[in-house]
N, C-alpha and C. Protein backbone atom coordinates (compact mmCIF):
# COMPACT_ATOMS: atom_id res chain seq x y z
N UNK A 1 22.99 25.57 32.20
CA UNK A 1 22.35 24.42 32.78
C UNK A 1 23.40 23.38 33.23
N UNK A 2 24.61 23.30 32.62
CA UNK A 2 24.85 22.25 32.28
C UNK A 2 26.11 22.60 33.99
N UNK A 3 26.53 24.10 34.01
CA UNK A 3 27.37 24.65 34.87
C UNK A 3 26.89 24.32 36.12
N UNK A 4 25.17 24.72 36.55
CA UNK A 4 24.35 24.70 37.91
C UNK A 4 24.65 22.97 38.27
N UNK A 5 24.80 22.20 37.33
CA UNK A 5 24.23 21.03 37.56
C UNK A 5 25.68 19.98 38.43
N UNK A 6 26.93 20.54 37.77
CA UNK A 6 28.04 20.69 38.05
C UNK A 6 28.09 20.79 39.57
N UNK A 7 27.88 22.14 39.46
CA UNK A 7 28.29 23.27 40.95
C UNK A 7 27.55 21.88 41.70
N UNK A 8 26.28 21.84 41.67
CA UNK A 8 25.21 21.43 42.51
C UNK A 8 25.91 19.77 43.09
N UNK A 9 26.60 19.29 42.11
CA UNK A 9 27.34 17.91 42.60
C UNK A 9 28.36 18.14 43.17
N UNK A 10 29.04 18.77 42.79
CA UNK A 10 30.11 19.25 43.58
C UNK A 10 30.01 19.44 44.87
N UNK A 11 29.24 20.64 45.24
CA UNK A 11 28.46 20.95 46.24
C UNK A 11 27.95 19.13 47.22
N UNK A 12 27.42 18.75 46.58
CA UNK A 12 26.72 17.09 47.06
C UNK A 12 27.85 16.43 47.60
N UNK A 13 28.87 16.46 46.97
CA UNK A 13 29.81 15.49 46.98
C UNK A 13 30.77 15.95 48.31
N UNK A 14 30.78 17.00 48.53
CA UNK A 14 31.69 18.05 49.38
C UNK A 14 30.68 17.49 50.65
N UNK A 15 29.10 17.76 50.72
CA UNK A 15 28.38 17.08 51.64
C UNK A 15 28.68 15.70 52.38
N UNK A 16 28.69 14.97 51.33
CA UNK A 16 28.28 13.36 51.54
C UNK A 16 29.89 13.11 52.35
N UNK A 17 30.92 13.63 51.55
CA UNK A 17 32.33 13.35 52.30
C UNK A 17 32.49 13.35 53.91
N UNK A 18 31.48 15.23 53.68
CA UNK A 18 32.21 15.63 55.20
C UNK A 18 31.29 14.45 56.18
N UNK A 19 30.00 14.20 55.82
CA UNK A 19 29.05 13.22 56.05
C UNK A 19 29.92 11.90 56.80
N UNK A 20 30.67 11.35 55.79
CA UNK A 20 31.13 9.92 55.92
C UNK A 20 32.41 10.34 57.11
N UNK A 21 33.53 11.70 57.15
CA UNK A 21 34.15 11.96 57.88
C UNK A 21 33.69 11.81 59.47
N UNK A 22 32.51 12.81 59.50
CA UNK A 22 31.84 12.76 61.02
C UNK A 22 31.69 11.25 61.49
N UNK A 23 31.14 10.28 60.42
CA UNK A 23 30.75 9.17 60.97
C UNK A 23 32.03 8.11 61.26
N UNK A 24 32.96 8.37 60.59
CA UNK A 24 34.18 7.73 60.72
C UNK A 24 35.02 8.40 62.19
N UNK A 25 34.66 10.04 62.65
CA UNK A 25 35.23 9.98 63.72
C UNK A 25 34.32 9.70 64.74
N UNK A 26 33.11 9.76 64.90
CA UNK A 26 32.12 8.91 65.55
C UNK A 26 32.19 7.76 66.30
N UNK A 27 32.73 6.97 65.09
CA UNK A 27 32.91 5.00 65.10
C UNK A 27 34.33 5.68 66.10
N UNK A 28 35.22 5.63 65.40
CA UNK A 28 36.99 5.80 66.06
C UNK A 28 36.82 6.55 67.33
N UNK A 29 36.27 7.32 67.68
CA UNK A 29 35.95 7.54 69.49
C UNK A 29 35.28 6.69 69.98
N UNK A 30 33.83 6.12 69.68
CA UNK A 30 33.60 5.30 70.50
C UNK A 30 34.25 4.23 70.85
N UNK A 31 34.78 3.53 69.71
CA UNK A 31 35.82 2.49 69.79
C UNK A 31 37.33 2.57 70.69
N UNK A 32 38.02 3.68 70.80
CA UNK A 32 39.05 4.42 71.18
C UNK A 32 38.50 3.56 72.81
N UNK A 33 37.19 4.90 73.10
CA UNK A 33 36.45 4.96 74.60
C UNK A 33 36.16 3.47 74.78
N UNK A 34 35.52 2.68 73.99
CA UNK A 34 35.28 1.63 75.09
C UNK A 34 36.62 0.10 74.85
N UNK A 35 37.99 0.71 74.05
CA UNK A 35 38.27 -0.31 73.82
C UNK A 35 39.91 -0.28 74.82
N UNK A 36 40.23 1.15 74.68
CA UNK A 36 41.64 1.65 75.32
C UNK A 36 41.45 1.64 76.85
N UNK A 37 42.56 1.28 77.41
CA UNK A 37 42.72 1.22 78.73
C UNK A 37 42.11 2.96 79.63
N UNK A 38 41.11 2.91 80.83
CA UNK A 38 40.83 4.26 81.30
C UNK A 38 42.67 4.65 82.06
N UNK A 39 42.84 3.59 82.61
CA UNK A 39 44.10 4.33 83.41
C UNK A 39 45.31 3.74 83.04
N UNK A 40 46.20 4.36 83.05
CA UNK A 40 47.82 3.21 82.58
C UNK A 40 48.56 3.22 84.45
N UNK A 41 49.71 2.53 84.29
CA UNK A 41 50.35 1.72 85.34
C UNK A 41 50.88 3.14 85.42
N UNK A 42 51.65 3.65 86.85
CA UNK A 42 52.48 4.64 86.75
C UNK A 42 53.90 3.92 87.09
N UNK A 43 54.76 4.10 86.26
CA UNK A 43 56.21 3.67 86.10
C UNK A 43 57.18 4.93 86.06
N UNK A 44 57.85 4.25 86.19
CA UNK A 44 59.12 5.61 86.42
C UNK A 44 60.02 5.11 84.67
N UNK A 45 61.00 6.08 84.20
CA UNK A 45 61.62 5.55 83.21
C UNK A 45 62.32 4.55 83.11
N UNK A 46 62.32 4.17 81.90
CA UNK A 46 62.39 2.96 81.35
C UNK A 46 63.86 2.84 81.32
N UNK A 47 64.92 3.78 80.92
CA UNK A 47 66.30 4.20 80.68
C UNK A 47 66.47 5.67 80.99
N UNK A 48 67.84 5.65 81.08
CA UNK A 48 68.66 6.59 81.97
C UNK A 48 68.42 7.53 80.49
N UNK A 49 68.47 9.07 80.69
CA UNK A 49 68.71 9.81 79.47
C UNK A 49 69.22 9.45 78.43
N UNK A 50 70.86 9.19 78.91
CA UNK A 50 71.97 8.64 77.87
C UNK A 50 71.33 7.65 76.87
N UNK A 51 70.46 6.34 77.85
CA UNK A 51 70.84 5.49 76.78
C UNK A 51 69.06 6.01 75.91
N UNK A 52 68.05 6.43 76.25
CA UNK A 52 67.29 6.87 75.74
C UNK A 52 67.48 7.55 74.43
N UNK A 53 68.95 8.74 74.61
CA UNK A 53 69.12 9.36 73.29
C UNK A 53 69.82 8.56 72.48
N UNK A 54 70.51 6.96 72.56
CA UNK A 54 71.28 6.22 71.85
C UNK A 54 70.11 5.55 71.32
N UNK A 55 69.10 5.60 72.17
CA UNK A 55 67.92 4.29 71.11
C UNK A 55 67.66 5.11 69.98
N UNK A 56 67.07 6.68 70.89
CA UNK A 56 66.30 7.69 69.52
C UNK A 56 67.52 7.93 68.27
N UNK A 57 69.19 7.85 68.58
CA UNK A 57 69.84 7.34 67.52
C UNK A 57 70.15 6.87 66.57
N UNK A 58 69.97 5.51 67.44
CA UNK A 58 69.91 4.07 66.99
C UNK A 58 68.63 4.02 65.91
N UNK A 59 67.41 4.05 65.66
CA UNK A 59 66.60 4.11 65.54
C UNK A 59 66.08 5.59 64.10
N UNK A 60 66.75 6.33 64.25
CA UNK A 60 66.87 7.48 63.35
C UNK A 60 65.78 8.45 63.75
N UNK A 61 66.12 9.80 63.57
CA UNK A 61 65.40 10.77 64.05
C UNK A 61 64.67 11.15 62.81
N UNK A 62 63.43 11.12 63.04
CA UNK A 62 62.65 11.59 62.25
C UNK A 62 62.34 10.91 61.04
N UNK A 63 62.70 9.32 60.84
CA UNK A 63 62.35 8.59 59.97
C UNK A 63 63.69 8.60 58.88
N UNK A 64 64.80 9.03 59.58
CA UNK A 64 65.52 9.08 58.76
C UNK A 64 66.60 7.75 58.79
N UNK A 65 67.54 7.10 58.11
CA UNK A 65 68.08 6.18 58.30
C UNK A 65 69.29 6.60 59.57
N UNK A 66 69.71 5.59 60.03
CA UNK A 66 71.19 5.85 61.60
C UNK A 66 72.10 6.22 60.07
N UNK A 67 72.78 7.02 61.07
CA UNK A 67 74.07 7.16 60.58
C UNK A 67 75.53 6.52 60.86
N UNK A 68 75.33 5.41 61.38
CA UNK A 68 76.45 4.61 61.63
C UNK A 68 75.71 3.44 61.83
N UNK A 69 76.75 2.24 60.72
CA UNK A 69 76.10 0.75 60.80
C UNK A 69 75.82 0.33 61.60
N UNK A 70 75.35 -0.73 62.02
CA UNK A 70 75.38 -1.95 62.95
C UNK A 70 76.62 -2.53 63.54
N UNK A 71 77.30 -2.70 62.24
CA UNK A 71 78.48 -3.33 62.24
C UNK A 71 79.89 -2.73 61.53
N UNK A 72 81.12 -2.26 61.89
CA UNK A 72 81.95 -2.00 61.04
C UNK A 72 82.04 -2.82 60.09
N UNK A 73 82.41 -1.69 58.68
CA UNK A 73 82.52 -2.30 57.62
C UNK A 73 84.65 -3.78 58.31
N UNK A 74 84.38 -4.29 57.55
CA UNK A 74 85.80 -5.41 57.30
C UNK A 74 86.69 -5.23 55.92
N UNK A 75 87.64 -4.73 56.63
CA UNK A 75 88.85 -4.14 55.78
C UNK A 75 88.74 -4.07 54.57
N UNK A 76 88.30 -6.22 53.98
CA UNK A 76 88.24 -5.93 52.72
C UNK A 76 87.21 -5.58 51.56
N UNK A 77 85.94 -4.37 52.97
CA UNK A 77 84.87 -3.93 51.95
C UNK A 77 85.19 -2.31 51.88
N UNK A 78 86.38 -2.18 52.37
CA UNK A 78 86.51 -0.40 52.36
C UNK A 78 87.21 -0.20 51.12
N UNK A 79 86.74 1.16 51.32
CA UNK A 79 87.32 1.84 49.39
C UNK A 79 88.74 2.25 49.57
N UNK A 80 89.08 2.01 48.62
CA UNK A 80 90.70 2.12 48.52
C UNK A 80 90.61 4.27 48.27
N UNK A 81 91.81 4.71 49.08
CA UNK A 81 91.75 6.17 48.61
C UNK A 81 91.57 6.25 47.50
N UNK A 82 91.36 7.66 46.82
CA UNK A 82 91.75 8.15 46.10
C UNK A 82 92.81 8.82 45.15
N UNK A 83 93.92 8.06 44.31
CA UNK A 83 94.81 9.18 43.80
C UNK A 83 94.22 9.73 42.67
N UNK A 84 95.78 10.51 42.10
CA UNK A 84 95.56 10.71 41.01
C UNK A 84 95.50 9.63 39.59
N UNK A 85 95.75 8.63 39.54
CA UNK A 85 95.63 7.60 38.80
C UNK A 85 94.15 7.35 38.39
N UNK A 86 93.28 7.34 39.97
CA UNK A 86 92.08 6.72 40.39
C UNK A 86 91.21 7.58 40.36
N UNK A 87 91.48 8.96 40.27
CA UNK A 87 90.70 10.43 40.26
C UNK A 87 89.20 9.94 39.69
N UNK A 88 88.50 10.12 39.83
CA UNK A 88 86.68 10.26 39.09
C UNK A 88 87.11 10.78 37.86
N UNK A 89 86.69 10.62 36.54
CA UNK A 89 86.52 11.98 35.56
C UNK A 89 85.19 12.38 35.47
N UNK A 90 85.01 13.53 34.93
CA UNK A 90 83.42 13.96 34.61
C UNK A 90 83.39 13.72 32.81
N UNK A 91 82.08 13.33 33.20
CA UNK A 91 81.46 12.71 31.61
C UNK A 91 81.48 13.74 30.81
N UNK A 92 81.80 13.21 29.65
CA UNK A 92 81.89 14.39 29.03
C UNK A 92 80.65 15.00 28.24
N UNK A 93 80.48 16.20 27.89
CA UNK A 93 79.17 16.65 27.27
C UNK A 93 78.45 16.88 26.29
């Protein structure tokens, strides 16, 4: 009894979702349709290739951070080499 009664909400709940889904893409098209422009301006590009691939650069591909600052680092924020004096050690275990 206690299993059917389960299934049976489950079942309900799987309903009512897909329910609220349809109506949510419903609302978001009509809204889309009567709120978005029917035609856009026709323009030619905005930038030359080059600098297009320096924005998508600039900007990071794929959500990832640029790989080169803004600004060079100033002399006196760079890391001094490495010797042997200065070597890393590994922690011990």
């Amino acid at each position: 009894m206690f299993v059917t009664a389960a299934r049976t909400a489950f079942v309900d709940g799987i309903h009512v979702a897909a329910i609220f889904g349809v109506a949510l893409a419903l609302i978001a098209s009509f809204l889309t349709r009567r709120f978005l422009p029917r035609h856009l301006a026709q323009t030619g590009a905005m930038h030359s290739p080059v600098e297009a691939l320096e924005n998508a650069a600039e900007f990071g591909i794929g959500g990832a951070m640029p790989v080169f600052p803004d600004e060079p680092r100033a002399p006196e924020h760079r890391r001094a080499p490495l010797t042997a004096d200065t070597q890393p050690t590994a922690p011990a275990s």
